[in-house]
PDB file of N, CA and C in Angstrom:
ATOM      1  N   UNK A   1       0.843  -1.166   0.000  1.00  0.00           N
ATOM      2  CA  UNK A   1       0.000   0.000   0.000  1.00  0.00           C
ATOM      3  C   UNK A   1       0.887   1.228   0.000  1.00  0.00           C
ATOM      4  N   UNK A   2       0.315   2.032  -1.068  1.00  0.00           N
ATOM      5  CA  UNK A   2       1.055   3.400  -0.686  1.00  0.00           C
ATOM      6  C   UNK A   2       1.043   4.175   0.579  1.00  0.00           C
ATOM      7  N   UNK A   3       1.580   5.542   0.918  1.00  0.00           N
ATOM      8  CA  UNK A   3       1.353   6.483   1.406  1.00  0.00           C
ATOM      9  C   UNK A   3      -0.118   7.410   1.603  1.00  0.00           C
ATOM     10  N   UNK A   4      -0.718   6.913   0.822  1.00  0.00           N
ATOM     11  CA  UNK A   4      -1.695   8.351   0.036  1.00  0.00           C
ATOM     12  C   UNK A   4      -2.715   8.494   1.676  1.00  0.00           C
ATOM     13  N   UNK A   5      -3.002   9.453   1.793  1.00  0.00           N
ATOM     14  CA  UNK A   5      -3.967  10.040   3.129  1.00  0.00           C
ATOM     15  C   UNK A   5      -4.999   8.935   3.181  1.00  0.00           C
ATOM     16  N   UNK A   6      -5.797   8.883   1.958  1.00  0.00           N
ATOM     17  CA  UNK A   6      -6.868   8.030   1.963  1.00  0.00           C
ATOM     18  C   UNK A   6      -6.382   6.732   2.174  1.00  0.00           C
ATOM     19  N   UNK A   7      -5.471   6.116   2.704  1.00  0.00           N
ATOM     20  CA  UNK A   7      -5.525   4.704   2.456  1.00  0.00           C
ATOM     21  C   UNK A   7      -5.204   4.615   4.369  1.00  0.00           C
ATOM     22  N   UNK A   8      -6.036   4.989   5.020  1.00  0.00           N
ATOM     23  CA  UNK A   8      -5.988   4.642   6.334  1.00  0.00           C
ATOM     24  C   UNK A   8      -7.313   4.281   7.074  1.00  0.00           C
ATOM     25  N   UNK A   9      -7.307   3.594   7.971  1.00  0.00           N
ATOM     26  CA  UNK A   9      -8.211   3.376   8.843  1.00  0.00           C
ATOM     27  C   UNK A   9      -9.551   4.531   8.821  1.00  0.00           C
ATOM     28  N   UNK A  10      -9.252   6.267   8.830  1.00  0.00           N
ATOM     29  CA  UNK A  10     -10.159   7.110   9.249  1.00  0.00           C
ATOM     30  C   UNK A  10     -10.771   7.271   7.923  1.00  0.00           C
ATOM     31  N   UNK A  11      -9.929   7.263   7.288  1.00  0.00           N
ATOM     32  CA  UNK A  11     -10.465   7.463   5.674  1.00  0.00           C
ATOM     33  C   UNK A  11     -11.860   6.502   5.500  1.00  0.00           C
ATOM     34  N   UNK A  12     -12.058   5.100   5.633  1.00  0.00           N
ATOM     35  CA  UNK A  12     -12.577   4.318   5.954  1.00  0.00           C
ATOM     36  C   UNK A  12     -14.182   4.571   6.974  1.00  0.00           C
ATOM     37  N   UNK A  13     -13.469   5.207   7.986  1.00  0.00           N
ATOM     38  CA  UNK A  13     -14.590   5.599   8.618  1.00  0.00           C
ATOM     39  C   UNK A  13     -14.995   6.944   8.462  1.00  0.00           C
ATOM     40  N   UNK A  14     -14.704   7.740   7.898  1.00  0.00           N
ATOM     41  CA  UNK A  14     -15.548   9.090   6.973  1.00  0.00           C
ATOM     42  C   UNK A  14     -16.624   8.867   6.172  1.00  0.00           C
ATOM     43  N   UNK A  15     -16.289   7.729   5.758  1.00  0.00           N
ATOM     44  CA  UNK A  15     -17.506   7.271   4.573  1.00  0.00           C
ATOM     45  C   UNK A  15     -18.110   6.225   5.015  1.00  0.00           C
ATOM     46  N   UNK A  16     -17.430   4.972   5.931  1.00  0.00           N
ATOM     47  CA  UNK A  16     -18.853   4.038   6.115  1.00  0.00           C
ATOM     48  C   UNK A  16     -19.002   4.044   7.348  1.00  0.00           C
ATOM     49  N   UNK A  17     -18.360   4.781   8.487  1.00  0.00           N
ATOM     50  CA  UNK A  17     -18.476   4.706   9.878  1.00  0.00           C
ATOM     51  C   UNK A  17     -17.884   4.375  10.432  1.00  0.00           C
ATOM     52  N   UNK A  18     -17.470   3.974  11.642  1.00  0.00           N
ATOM     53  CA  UNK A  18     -16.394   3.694  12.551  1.00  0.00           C
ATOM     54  C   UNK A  18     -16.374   2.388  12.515  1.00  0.00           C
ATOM     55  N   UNK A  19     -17.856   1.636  13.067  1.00  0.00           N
ATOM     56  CA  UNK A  19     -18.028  -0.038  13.304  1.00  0.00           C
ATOM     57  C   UNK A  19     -17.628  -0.203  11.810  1.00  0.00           C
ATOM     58  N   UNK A  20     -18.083  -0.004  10.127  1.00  0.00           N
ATOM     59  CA  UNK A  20     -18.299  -0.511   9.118  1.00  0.00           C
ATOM     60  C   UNK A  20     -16.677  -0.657   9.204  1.00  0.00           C
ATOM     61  N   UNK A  21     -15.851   0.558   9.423  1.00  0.00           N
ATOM     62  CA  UNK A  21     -14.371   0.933   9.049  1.00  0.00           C
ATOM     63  C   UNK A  21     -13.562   0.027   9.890  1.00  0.00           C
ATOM     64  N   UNK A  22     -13.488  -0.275  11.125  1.00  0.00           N
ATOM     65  CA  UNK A  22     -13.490  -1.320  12.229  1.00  0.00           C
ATOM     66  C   UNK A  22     -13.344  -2.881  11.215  1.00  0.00           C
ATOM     67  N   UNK A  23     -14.420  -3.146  11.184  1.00  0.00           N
ATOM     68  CA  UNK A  23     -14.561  -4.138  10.922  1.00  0.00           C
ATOM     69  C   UNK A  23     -13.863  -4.517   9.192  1.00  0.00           C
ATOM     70  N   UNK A  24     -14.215  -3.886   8.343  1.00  0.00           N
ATOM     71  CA  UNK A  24     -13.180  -3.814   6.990  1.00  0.00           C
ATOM     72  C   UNK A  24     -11.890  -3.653   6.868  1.00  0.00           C
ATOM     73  N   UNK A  25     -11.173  -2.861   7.984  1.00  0.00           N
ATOM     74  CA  UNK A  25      -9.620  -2.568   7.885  1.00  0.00           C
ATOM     75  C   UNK A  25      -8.814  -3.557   8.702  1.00  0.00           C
ATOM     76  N   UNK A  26      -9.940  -4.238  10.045  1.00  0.00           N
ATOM     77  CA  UNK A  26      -9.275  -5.527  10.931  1.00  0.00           C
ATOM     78  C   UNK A  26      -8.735  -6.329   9.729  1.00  0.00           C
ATOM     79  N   UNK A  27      -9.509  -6.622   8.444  1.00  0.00           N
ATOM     80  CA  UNK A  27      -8.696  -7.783   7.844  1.00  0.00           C
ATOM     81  C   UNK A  27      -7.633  -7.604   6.746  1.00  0.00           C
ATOM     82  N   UNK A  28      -7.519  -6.298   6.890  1.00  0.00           N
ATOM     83  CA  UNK A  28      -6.036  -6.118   5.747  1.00  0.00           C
ATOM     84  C   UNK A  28      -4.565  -6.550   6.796  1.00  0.00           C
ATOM     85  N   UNK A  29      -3.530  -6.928   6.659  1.00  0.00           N
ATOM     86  CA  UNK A  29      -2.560  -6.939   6.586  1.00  0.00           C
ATOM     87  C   UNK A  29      -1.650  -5.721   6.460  1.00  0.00           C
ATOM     88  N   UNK A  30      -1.501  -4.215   6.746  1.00  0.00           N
ATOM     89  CA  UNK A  30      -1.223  -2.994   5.942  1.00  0.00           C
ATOM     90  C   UNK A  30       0.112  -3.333   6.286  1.00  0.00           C
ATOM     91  N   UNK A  31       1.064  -3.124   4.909  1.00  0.00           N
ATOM     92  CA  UNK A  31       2.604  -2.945   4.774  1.00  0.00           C
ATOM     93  C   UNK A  31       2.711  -1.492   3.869  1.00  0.00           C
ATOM     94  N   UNK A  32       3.308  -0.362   4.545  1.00  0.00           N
ATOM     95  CA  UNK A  32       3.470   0.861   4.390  1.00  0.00           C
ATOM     96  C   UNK A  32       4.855   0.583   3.562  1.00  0.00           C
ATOM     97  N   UNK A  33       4.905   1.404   2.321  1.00  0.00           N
ATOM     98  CA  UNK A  33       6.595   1.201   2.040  1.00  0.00           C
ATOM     99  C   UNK A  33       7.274   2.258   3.007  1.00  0.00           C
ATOM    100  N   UNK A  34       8.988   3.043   2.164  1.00  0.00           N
ATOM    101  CA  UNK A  34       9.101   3.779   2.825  1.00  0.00           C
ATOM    102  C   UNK A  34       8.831   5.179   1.902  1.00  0.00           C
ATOM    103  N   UNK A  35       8.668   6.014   3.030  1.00  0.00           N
ATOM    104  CA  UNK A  35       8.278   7.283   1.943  1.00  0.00           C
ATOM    105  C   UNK A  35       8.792   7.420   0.701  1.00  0.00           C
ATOM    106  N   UNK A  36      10.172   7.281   0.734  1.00  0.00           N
ATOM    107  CA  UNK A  36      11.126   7.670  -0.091  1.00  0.00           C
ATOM    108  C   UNK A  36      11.336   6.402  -1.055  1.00  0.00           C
ATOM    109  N   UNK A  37      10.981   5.238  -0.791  1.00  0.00           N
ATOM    110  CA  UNK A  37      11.702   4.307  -1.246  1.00  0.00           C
ATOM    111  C   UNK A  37      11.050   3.928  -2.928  1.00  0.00           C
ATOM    112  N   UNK A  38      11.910   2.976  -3.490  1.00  0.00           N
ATOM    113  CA  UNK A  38      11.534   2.366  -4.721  1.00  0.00           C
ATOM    114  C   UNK A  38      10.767   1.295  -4.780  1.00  0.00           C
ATOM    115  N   UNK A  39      10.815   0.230  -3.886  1.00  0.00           N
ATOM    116  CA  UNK A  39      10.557  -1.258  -3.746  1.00  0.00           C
ATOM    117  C   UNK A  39       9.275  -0.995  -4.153  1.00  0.00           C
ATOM    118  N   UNK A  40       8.056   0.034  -3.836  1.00  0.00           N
ATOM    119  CA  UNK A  40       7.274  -0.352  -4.776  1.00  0.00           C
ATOM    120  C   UNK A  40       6.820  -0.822  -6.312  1.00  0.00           C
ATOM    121  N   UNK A  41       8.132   0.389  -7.222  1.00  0.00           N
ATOM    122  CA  UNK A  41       7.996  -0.160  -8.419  1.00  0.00           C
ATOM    123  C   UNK A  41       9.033  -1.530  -8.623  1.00  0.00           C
ATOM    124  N   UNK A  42       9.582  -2.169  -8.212  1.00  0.00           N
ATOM    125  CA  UNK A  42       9.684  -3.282  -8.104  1.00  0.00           C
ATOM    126  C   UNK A  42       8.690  -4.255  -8.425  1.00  0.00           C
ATOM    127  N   UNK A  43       8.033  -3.975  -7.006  1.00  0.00           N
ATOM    128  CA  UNK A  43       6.979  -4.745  -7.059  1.00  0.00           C
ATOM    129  C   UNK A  43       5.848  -4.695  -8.430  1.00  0.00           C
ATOM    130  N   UNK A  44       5.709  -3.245  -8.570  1.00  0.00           N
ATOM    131  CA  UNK A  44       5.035  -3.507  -9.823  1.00  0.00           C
ATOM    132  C   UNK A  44       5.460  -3.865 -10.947  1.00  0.00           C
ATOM    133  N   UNK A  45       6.820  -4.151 -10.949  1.00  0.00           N
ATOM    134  CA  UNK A  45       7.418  -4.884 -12.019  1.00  0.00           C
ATOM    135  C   UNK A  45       7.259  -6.247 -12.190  1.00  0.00           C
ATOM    136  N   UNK A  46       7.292  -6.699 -11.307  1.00  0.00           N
ATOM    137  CA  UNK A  46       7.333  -8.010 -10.701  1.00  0.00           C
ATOM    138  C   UNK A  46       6.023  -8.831 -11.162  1.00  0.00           C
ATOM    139  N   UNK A  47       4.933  -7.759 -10.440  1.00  0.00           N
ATOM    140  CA  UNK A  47       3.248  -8.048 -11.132  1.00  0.00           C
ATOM    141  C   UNK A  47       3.073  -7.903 -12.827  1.00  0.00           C
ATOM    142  N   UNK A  48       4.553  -6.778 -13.159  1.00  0.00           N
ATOM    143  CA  UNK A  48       4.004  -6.814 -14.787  1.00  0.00           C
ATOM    144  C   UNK A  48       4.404  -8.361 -15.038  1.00  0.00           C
ATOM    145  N   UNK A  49       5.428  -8.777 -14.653  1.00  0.00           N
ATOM    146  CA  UNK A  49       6.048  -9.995 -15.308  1.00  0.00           C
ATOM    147  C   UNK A  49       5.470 -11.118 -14.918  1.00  0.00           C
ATOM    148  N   UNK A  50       5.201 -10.973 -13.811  1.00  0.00           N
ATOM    149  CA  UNK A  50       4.179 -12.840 -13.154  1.00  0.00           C
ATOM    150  C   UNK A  50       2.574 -12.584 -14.305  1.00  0.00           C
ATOM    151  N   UNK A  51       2.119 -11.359 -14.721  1.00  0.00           N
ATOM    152  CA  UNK A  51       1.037 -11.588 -15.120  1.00  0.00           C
ATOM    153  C   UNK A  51       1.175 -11.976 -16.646  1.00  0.00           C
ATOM    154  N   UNK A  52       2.573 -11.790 -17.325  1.00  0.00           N
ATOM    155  CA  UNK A  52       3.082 -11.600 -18.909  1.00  0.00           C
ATOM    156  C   UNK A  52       3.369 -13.294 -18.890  1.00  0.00           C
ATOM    157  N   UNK A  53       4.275 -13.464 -17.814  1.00  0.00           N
ATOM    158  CA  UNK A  53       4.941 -14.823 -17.819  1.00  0.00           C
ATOM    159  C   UNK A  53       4.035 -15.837 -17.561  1.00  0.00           C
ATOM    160  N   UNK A  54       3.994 -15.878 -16.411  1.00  0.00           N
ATOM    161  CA  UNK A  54       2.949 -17.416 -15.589  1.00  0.00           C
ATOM    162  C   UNK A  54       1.078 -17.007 -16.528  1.00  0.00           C
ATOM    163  N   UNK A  55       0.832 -16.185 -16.444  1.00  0.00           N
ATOM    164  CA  UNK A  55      -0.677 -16.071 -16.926  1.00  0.00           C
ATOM    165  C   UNK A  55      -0.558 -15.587 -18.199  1.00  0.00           C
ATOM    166  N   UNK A  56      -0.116 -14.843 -18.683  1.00  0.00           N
ATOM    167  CA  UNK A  56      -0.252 -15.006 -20.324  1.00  0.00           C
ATOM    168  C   UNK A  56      -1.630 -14.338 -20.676  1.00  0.00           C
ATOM    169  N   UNK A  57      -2.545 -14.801 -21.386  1.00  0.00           N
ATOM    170  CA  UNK A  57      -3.551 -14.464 -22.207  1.00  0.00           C
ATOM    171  C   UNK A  57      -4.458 -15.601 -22.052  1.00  0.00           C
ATOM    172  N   UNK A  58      -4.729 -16.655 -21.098  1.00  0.00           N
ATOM    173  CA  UNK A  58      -4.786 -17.862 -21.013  1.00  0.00           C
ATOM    174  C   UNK A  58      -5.815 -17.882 -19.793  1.00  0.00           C
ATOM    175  N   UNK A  59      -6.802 -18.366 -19.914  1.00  0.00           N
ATOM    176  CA  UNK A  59      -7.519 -18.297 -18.133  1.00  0.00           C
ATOM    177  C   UNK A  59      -7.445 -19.278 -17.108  1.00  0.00           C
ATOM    178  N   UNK A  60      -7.344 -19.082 -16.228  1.00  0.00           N
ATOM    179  CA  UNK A  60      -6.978 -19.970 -15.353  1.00  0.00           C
ATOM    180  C   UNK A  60      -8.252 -20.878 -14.829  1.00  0.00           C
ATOM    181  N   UNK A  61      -9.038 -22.089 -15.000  1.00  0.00           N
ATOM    182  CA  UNK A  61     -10.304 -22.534 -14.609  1.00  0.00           C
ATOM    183  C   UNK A  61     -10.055 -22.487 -12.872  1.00  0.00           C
ATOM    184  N   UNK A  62      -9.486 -22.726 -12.184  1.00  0.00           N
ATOM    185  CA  UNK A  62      -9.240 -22.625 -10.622  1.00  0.00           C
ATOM    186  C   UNK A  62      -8.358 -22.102  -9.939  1.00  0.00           C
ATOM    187  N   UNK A  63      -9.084 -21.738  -9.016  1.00  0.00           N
ATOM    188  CA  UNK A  63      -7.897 -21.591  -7.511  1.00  0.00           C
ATOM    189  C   UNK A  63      -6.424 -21.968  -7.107  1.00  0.00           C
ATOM    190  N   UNK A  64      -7.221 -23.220  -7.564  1.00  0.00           N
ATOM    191  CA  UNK A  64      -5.773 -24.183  -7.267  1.00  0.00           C
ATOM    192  C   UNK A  64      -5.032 -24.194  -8.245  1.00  0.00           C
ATOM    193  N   UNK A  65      -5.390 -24.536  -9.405  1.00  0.00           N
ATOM    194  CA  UNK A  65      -4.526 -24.584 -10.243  1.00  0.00           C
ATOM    195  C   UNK A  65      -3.553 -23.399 -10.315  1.00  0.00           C
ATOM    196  N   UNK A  66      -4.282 -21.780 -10.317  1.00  0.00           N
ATOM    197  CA  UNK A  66      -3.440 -20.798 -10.425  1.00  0.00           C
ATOM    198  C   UNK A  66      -2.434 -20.492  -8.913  1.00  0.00           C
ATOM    199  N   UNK A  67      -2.251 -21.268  -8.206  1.00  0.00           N
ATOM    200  CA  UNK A  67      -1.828 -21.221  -7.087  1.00  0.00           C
ATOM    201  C   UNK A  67      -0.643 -22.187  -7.352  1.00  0.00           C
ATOM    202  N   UNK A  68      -1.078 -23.500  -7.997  1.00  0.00           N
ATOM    203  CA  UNK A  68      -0.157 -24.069  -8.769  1.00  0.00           C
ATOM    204  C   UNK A  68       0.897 -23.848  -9.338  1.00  0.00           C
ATOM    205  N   UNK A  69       0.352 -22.936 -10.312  1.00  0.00           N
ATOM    206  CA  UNK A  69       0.905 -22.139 -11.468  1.00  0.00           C
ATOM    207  C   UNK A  69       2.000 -20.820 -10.826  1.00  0.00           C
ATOM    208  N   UNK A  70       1.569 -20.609 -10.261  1.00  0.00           N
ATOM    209  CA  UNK A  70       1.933 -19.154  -9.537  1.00  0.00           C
ATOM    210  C   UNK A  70       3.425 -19.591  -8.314  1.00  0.00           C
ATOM    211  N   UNK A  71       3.154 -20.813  -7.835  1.00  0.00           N
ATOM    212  CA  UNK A  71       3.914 -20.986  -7.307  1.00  0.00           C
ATOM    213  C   UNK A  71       4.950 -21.778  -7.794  1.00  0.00           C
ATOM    214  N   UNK A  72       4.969 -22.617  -9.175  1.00  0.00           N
ATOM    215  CA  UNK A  72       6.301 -22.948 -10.119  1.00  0.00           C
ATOM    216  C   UNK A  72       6.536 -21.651 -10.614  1.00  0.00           C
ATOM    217  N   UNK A  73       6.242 -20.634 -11.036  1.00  0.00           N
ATOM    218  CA  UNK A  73       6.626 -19.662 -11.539  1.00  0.00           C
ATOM    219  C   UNK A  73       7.650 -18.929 -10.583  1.00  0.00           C
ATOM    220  N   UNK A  74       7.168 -18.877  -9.321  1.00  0.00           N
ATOM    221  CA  UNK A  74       7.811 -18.482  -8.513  1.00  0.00           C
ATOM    222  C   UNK A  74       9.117 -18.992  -8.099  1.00  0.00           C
ATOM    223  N   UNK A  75       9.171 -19.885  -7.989  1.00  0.00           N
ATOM    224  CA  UNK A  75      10.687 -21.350  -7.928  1.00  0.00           C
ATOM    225  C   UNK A  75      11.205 -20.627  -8.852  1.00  0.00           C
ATOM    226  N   UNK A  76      10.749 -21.374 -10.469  1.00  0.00           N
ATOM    227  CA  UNK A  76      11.575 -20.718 -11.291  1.00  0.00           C
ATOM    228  C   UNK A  76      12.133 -19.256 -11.592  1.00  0.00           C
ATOM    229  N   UNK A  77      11.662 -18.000 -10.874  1.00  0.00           N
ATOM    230  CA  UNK A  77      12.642 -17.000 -10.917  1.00  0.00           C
ATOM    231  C   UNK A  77      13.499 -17.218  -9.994  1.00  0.00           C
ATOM    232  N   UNK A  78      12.817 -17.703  -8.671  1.00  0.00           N
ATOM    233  CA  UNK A  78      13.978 -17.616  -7.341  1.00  0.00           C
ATOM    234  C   UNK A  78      15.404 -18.607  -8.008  1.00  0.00           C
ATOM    235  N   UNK A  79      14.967 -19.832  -8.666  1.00  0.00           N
ATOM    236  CA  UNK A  79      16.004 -20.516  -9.054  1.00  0.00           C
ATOM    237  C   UNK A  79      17.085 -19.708  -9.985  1.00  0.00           C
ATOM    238  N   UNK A  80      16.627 -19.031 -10.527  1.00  0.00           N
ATOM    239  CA  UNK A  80      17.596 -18.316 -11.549  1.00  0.00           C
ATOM    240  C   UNK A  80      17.915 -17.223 -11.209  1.00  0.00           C
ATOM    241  N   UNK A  81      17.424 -16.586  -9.795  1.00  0.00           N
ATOM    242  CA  UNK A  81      17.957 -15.617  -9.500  1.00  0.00           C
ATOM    243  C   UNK A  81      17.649 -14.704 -10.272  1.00  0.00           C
ATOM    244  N   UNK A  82      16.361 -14.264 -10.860  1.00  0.00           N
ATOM    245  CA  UNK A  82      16.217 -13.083 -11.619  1.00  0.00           C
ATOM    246  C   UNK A  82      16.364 -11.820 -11.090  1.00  0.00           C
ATOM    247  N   UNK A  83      16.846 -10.540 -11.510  1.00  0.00           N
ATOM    248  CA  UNK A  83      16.912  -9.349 -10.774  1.00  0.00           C
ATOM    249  C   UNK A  83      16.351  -8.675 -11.619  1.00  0.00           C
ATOM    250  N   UNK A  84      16.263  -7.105 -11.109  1.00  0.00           N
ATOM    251  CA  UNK A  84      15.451  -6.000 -12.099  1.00  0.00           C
ATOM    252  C   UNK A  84      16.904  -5.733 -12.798  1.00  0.00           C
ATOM    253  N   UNK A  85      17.255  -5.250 -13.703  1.00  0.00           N
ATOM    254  CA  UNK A  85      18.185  -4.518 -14.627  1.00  0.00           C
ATOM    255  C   UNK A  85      18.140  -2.746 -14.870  1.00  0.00           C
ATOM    256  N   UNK A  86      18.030  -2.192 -13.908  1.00  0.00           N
ATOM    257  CA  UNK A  86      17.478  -0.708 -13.897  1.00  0.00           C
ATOM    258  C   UNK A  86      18.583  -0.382 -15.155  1.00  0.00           C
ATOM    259  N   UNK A  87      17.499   0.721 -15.773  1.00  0.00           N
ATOM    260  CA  UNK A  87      18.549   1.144 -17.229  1.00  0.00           C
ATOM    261  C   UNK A  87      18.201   2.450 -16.966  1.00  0.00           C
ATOM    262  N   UNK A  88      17.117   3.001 -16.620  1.00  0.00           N
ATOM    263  CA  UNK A  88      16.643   4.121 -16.194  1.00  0.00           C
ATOM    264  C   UNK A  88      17.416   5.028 -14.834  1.00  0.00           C
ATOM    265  N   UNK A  89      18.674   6.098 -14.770  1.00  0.00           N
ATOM    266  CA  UNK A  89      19.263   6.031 -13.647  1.00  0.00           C
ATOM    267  C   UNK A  89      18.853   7.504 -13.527  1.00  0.00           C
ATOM    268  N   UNK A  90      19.609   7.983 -12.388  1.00  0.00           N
ATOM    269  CA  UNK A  90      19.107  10.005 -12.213  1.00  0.00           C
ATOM    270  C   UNK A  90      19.380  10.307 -13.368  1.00  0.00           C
ATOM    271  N   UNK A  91      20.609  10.222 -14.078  1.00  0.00           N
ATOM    272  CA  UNK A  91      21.112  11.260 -15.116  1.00  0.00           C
ATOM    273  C   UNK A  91      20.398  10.874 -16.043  1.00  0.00           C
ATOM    274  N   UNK A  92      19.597   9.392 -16.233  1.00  0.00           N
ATOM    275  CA  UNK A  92      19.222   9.030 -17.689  1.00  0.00           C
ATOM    276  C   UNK A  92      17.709  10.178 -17.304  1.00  0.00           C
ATOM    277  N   UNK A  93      17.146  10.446 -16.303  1.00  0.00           N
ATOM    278  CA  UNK A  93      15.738  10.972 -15.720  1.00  0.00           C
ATOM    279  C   UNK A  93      15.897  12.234 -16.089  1.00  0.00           C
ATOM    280  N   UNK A  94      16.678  13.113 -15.552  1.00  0.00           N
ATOM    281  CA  UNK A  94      17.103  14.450 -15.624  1.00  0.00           C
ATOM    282  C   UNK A  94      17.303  15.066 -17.226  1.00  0.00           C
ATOM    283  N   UNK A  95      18.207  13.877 -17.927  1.00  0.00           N
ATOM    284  CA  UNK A  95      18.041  14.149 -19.111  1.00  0.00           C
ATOM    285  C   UNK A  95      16.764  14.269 -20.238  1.00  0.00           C
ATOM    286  N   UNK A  96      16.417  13.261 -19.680  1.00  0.00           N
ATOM    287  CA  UNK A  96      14.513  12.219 -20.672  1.00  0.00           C
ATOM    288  C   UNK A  96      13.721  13.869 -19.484  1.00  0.00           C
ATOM    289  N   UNK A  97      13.403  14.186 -18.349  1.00  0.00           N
ATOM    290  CA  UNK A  97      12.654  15.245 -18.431  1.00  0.00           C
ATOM    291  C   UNK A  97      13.080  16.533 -18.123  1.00  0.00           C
ATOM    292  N   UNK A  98      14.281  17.033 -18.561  1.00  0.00           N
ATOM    293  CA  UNK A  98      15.225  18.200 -19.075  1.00  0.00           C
ATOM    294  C   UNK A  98      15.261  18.613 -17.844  1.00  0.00           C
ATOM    295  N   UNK A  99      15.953  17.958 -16.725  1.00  0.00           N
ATOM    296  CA  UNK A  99      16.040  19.155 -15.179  1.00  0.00           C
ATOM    297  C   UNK A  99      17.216  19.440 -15.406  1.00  0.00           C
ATOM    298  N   UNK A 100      17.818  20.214 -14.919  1.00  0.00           N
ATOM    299  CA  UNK A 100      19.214  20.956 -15.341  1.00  0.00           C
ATOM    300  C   UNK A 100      19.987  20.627 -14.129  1.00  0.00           C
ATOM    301  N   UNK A 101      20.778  19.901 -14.305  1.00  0.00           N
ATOM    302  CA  UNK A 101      22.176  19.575 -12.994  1.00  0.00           C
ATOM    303  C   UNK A 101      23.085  20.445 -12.428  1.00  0.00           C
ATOM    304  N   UNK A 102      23.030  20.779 -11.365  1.00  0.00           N
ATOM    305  CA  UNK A 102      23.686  21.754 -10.314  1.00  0.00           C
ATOM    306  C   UNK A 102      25.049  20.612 -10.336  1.00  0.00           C
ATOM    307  N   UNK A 103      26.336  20.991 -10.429  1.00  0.00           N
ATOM    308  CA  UNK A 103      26.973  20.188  -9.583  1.00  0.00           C
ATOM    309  C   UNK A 103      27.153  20.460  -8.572  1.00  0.00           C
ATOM    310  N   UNK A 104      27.208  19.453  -7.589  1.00  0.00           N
ATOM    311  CA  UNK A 104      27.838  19.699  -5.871  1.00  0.00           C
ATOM    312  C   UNK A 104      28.589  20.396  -5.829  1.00  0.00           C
ATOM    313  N   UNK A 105      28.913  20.954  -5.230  1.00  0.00           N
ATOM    314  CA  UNK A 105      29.806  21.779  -3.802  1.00  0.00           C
ATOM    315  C   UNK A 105      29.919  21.883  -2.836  1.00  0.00           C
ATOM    316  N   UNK A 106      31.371  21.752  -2.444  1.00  0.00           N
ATOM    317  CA  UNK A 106      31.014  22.128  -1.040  1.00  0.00           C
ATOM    318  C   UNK A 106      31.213  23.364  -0.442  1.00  0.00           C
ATOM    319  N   UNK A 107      30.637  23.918   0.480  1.00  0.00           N
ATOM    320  CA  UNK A 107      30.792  25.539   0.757  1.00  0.00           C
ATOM    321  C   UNK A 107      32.266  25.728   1.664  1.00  0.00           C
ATOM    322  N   UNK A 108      32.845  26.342   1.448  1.00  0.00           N
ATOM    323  CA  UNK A 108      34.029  26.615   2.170  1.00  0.00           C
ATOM    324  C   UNK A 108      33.969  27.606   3.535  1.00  0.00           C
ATOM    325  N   UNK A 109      33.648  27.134   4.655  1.00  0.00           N
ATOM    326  CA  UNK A 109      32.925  28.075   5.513  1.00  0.00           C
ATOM    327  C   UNK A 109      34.628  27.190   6.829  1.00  0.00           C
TER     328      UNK A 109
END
């Protein structure tokens, strides 16, 4: 789950009430990233590729089976050790949306 205001407990109870909000948010699990951090798009990388790779265009008739499925898929990256390949870095960003680079300094004080 992101950051975003709305994704909390009160948010929840603004609109369906305290008991409704109570009772709907007891069963999430909430994992906050960190403000700053990346691991989310990771993760959504991760979802692009389990849904390209293991599921395809193909429907799954069950539960089980895609649980099946989902979990050889899973072996097989851990086995091979797949990683992300970031190609995208600050300078490639700065360049692709024209921010202009200060170089460091340090102040001589």
């Amino acid at each position: 789950m992101d950051n975003l205001n709305i994704h909390r407990r009160k948010a929840l109870a603004d609109v369906f009430g305290a008991e409704m909000a109570a009772q709907v948010w007891d069963r999430f699990t909430v994992h906050y990233p960190p403000t700053h951090g990346s691991w989310l798009n990771q993760a959504e990388i991760e979802i692009g590729l389990f849904s390209r790779q293991c599921l395809g265009k193909r429907r799954i008739p069950s539960l089980k089976i895609l649980k099946a499925e989902a979990r050889a898929w899973n072996r097989r990256m851990n086995r091979a050790r797949v990683k992300i390949n970031w190609k995208f870095d600050r300078r490639a960003a700065r360049r692709k949306f024209g921010y202009k680079c200060k170089p460091f300094t340090r102040s001589k004080t």
